[in-house]
Protein backbone atom coordinates (compact mmCIF):
# COMPACT_ATOMS: atom_id res chain seq x y z
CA UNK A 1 -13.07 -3.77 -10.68
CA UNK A 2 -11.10 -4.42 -7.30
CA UNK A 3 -8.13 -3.12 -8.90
CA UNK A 4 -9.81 -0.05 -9.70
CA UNK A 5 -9.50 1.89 -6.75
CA UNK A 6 -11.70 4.67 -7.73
CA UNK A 7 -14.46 2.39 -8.47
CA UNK A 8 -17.64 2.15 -6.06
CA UNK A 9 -17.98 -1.03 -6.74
CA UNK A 10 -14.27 -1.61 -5.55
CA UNK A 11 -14.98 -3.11 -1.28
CA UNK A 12 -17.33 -5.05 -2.78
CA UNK A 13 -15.48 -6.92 -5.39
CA UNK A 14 -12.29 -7.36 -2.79
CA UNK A 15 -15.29 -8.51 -0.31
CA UNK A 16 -16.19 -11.04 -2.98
CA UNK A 17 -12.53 -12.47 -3.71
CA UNK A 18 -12.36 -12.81 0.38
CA UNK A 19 -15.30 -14.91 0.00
CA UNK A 20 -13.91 -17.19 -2.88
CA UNK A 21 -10.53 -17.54 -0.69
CA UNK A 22 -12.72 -18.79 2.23
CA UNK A 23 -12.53 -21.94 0.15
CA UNK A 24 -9.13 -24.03 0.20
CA UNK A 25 -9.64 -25.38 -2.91
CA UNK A 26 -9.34 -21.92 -4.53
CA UNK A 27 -6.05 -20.77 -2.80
CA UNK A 28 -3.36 -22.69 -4.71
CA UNK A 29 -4.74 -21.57 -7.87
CA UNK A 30 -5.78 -17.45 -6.23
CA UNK A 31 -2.27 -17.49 -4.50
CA UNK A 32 -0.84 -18.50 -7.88
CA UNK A 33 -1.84 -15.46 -10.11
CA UNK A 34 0.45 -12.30 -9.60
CA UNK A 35 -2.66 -9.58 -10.60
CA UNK A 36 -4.85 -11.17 -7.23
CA UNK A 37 -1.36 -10.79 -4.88
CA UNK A 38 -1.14 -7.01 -6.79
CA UNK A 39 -4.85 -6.67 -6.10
CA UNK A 40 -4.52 -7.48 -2.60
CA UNK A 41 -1.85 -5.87 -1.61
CA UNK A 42 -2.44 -2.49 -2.37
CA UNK A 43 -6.26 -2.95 -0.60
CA UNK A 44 -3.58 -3.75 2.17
CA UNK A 45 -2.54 -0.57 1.60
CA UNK A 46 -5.90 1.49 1.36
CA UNK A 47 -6.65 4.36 3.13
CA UNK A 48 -10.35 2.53 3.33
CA UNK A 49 -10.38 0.32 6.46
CA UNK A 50 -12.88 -2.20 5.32
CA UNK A 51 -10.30 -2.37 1.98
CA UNK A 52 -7.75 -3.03 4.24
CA UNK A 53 -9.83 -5.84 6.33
CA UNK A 54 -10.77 -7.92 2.97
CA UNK A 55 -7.56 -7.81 1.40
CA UNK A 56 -5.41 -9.26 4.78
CA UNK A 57 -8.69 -11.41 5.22
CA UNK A 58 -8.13 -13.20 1.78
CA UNK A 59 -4.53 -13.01 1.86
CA UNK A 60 -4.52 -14.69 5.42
CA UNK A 61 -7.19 -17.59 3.74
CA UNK A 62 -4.31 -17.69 0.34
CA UNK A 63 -1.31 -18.00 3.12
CA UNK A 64 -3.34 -21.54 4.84
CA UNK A 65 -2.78 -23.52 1.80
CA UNK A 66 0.57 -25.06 2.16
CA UNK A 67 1.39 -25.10 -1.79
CA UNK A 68 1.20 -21.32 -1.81
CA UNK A 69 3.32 -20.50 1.34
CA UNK A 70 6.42 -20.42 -0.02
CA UNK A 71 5.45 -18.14 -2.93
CA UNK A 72 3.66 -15.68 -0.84
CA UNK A 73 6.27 -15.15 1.79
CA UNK A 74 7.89 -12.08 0.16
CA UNK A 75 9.46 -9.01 1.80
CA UNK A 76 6.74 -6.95 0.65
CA UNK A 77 4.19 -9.24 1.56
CA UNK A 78 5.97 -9.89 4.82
CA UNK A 79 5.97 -5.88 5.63
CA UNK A 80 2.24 -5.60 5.23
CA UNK A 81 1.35 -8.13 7.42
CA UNK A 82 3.21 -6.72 9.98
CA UNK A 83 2.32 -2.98 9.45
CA UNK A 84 -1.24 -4.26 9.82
CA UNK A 85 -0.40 -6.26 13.05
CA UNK A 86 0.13 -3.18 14.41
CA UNK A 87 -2.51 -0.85 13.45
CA UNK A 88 -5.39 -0.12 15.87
CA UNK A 89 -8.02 -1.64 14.29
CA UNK A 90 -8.62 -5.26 16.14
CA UNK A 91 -9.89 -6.94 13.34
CA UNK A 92 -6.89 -6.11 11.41
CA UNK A 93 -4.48 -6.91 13.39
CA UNK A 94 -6.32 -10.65 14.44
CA UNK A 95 -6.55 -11.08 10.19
CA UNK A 96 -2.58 -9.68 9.57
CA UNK A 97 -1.52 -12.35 12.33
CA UNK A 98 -3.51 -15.00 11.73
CA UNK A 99 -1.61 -14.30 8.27
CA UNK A 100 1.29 -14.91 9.62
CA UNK A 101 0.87 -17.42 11.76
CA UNK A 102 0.02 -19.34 8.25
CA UNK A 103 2.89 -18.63 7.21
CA UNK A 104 5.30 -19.43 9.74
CA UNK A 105 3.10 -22.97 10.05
CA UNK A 106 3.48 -26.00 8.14
C-alpha cells in the first residue's frame, strides 16, 4: 500500500515503515531492498507534506546504520535530501539533514 499513492491508506503505511526503521536492527536489511528505497523516495517526492516527513524520517533512520551508507549514498538519493534541506517546512529540513549528516558520518 505505501507504494500506492492513490491509496488512503498510503501516510499511514509510510508512517508505519518510519516506525520499523526507528529500530537499527531493521536498517541493514530495510536499506537493503531496492522497492523500500523506491518507496521512499518518491514519498520524498510527494506533494503530501506529512508523505514527505515519513519518507526522509525513515530514510534518515536507514542512512544511521553504517552497513547501508555506502549503498544509499546515490545521486538521486543525495538530491532529495538536499531539496528537502531546503524546503520551508522545519521538520523537513531537521529530518533531510540529520540524513545527511548520517551519511557524511562514520
Amino acid at each position: 500500500l505505501a507504494a500506492r499513492l492513490e491509496h488512503p491508506l498510503h501516510t499511514r503505511c509510510l508512517e508505519m515503515l518510519c516506525n520499523f526503521t526507528r529500530f537499527p536492527s531493521n536498517n541493514a536489511y530495510l536499506a537493503s531492498m531496492p522497492k523500500v528505497i523506491e518507496i521512499l523516495t518518491a514519498g520524498g517526492k510527494s506533494k503530501l507534506a506529512e508523505d514527505r516527513l515519513w519518507s526522509i524520517r525513515s530514510i534518515q533512520n536507514l542512512c544511521s546504520d553504517a552497513s547501508s551508507k555506502v549503498g544509499l549514498a546515490t545521486g538521486s538519493l543525495l538530491s532529495l535530501l538536499s531539496a528537502c534541506a531546503m524546503r520551508k517546512d522545519y521538520e523537513e529540513q531537521l529530518a533531510a539533514v540529520g540524513a545527511l549528516m548520517n551519511l557524511a558520518t562514520e
